[in-house]
PDB file of N, CA and C in Angstrom:
ATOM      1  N   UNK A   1      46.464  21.787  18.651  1.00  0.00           N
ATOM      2  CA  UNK A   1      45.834  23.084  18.467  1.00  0.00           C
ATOM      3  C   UNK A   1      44.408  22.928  17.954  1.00  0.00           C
ATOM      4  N   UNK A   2      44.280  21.917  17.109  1.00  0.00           N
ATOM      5  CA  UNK A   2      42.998  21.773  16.664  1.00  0.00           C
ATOM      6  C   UNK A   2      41.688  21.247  17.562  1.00  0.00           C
ATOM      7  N   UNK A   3      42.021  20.973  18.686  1.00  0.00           N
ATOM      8  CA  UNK A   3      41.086  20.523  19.900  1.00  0.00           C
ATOM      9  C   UNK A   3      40.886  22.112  20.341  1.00  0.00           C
ATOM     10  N   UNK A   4      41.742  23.024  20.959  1.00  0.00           N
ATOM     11  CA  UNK A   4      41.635  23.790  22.042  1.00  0.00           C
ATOM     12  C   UNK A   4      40.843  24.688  20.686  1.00  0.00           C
ATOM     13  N   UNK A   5      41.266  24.913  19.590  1.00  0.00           N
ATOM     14  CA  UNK A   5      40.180  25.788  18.684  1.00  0.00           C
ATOM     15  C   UNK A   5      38.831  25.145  18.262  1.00  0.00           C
ATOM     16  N   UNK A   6      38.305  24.380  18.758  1.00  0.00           N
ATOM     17  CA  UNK A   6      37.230  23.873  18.196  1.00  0.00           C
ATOM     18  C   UNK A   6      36.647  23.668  19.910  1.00  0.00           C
ATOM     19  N   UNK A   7      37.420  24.389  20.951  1.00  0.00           N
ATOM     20  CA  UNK A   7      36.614  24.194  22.428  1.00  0.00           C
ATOM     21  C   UNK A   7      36.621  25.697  22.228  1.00  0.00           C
ATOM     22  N   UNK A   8      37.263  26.489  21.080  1.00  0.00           N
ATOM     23  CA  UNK A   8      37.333  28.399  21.843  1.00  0.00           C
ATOM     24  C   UNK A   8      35.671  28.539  20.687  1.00  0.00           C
ATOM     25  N   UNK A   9      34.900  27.480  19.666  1.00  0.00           N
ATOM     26  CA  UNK A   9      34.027  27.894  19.373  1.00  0.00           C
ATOM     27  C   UNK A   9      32.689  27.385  20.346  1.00  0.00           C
ATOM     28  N   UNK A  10      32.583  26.594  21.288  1.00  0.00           N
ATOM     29  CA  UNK A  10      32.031  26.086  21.620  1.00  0.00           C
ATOM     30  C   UNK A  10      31.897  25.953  23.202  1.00  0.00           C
ATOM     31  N   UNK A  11      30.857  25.721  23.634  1.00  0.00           N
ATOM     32  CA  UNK A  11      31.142  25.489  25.634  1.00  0.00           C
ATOM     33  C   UNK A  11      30.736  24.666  25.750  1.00  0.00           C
ATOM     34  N   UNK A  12      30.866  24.230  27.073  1.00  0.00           N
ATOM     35  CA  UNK A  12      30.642  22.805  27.250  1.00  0.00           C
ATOM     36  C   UNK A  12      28.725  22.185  27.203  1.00  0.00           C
ATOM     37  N   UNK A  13      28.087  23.419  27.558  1.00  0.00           N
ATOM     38  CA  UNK A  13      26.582  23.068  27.372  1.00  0.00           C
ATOM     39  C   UNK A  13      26.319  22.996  25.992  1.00  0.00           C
ATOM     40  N   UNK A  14      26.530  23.127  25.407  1.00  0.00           N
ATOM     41  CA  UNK A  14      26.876  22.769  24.004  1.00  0.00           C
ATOM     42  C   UNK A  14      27.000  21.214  23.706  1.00  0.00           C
ATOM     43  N   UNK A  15      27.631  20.963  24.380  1.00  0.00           N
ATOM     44  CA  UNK A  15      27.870  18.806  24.128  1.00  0.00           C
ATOM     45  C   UNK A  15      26.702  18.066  24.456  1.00  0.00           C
ATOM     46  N   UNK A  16      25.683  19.018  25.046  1.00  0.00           N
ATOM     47  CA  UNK A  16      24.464  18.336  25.932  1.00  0.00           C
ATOM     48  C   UNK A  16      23.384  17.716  24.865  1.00  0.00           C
ATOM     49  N   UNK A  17      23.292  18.600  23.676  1.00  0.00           N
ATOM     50  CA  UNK A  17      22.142  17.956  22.477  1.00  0.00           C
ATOM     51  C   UNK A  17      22.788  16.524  22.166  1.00  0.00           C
ATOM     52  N   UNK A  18      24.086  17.275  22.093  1.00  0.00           N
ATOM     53  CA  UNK A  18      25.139  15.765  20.983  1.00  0.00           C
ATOM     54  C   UNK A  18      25.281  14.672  21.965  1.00  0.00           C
ATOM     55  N   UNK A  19      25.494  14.704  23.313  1.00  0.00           N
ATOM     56  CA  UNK A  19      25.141  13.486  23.558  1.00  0.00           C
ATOM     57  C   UNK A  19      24.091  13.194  23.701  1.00  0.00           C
ATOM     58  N   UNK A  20      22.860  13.478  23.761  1.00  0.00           N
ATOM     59  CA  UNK A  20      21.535  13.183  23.574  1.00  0.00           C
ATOM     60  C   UNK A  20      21.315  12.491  23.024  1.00  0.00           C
ATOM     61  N   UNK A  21      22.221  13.189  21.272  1.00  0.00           N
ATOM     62  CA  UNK A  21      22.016  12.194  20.465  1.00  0.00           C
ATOM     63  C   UNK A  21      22.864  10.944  20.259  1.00  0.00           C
ATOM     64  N   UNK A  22      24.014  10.490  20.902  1.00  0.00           N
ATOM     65  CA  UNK A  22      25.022   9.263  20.466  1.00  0.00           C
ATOM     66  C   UNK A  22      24.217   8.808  22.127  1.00  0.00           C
ATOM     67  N   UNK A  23      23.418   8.662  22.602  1.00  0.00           N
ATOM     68  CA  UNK A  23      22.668   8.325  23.457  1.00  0.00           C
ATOM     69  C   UNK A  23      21.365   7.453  22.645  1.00  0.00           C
ATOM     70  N   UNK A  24      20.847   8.308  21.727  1.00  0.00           N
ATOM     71  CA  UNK A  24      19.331   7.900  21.447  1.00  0.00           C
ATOM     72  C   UNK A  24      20.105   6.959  20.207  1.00  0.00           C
ATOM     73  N   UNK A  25      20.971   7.025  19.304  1.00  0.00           N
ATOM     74  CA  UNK A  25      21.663   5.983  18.356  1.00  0.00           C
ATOM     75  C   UNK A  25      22.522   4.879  18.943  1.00  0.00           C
ATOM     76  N   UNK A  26      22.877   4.672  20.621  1.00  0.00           N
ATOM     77  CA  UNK A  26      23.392   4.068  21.328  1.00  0.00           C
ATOM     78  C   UNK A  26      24.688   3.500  20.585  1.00  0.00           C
ATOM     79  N   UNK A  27      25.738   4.739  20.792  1.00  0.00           N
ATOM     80  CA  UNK A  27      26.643   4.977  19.843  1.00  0.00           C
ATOM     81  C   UNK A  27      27.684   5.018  21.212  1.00  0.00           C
ATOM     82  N   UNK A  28      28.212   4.270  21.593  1.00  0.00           N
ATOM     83  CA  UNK A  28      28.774   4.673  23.051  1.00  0.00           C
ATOM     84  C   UNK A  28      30.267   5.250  22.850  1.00  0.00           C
ATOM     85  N   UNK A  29      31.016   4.890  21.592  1.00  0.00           N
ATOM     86  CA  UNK A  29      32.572   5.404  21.920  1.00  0.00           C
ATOM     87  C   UNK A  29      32.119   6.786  21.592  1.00  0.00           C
ATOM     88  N   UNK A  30      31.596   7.823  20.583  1.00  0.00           N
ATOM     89  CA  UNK A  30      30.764   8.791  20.300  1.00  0.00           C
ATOM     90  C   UNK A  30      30.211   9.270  21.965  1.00  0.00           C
ATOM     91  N   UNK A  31      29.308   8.798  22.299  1.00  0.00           N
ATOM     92  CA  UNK A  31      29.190   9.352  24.043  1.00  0.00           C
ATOM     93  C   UNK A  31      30.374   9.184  24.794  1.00  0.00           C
ATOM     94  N   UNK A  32      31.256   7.964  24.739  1.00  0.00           N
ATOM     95  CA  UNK A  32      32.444   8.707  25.573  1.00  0.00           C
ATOM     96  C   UNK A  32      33.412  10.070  25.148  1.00  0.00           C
ATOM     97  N   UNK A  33      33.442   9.487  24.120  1.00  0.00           N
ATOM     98  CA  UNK A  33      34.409  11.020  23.457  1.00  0.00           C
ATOM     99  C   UNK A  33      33.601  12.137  24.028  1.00  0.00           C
ATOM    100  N   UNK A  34      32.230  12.890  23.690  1.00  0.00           N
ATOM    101  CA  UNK A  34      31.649  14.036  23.906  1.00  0.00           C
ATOM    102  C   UNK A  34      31.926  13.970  25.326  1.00  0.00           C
ATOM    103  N   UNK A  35      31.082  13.178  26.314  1.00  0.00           N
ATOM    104  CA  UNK A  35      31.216  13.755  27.254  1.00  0.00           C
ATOM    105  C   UNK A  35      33.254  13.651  28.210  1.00  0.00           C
ATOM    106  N   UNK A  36      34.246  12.762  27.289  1.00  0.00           N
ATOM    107  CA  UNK A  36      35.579  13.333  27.872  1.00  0.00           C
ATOM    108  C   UNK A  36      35.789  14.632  27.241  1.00  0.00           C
ATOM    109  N   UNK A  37      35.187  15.175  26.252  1.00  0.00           N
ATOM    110  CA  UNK A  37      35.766  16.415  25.617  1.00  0.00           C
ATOM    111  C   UNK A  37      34.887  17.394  26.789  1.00  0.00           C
ATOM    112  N   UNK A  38      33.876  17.408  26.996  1.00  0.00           N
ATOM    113  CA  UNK A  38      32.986  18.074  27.655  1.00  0.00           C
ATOM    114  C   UNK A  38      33.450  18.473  28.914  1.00  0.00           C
ATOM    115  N   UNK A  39      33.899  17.085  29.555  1.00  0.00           N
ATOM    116  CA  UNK A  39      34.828  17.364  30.896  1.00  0.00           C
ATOM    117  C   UNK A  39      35.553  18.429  30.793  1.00  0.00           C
ATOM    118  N   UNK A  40      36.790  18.493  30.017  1.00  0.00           N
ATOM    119  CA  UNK A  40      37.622  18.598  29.750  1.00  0.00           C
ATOM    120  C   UNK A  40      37.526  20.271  29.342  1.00  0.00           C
ATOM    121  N   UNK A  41      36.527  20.395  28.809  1.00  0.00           N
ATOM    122  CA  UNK A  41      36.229  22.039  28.432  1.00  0.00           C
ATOM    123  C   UNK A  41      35.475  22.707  29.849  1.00  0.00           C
ATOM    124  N   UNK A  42      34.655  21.992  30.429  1.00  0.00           N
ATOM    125  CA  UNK A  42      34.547  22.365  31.473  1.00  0.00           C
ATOM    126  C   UNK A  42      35.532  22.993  32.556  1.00  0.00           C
ATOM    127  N   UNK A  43      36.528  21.585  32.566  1.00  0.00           N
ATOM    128  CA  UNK A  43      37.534  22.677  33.864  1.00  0.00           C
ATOM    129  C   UNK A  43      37.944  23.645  32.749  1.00  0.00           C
ATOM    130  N   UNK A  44      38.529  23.719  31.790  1.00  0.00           N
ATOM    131  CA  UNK A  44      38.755  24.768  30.698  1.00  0.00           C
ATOM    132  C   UNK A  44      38.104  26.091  31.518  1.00  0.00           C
ATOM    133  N   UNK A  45      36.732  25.785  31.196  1.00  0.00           N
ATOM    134  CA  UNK A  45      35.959  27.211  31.966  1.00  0.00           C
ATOM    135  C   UNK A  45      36.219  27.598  32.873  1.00  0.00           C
ATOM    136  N   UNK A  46      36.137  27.126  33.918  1.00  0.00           N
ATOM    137  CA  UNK A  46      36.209  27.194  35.437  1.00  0.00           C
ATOM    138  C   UNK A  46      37.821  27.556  35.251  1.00  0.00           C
ATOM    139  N   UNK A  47      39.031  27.464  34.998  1.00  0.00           N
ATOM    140  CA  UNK A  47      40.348  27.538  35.381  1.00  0.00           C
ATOM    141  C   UNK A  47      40.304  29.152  34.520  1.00  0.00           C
ATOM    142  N   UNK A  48      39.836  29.453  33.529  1.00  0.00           N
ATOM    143  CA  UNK A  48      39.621  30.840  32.740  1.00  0.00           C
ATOM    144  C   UNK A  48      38.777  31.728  33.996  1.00  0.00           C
ATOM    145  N   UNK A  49      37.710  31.338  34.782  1.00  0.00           N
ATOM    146  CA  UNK A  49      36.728  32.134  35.525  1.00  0.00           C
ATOM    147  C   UNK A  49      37.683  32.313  36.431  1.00  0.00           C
ATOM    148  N   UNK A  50      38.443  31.629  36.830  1.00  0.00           N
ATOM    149  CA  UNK A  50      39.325  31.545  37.784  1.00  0.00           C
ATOM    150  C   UNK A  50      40.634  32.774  37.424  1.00  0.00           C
ATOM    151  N   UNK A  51      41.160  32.878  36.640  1.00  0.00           N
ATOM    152  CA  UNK A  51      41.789  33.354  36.165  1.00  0.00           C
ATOM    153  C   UNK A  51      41.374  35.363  36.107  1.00  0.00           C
ATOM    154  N   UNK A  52      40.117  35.013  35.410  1.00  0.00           N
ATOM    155  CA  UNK A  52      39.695  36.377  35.368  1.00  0.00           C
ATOM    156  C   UNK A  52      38.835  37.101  36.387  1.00  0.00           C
ATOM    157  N   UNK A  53      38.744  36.080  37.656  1.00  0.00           N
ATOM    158  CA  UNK A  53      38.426  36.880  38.750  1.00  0.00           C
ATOM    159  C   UNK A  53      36.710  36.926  38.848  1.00  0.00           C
ATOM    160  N   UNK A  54      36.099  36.004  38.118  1.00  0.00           N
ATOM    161  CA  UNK A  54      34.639  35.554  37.633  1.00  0.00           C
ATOM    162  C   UNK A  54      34.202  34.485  38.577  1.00  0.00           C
ATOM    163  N   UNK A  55      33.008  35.050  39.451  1.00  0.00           N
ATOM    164  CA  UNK A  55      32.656  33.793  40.370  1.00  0.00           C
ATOM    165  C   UNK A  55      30.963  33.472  39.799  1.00  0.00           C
ATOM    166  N   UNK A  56      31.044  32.537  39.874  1.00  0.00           N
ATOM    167  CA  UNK A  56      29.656  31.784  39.698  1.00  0.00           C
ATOM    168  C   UNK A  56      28.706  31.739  40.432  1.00  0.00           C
TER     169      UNK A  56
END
């Protein structure tokens, strides 16, 4: 529960500064995590747009 509430404060363009930054500190398990969480909230979006009849 504590993943899917900490993706209902946040979207996925949101992960884009933070990996910027575990990018510029060349912090790589930190960049994998963001961008698998990022994925991951992404289809999140898209399966909700989907849901509510929301096209892009």
């Amino acid at each position: 529960m504590g993943e899917f509430k900490e993706a209902m404060m946040m979207c996925s363009e949101d992960y884009d500064e933070m990996i910027d930054m575990a990018l510029a500190l060349k912090d790589k398990d930190w960049f994998e995590e963001l961008v698998k969480k990022q994925k991951w909230l992404r289809e999140l979006e898209i399966q909700a747009r989907r849901e509510l009849g929301v096209l892009d």
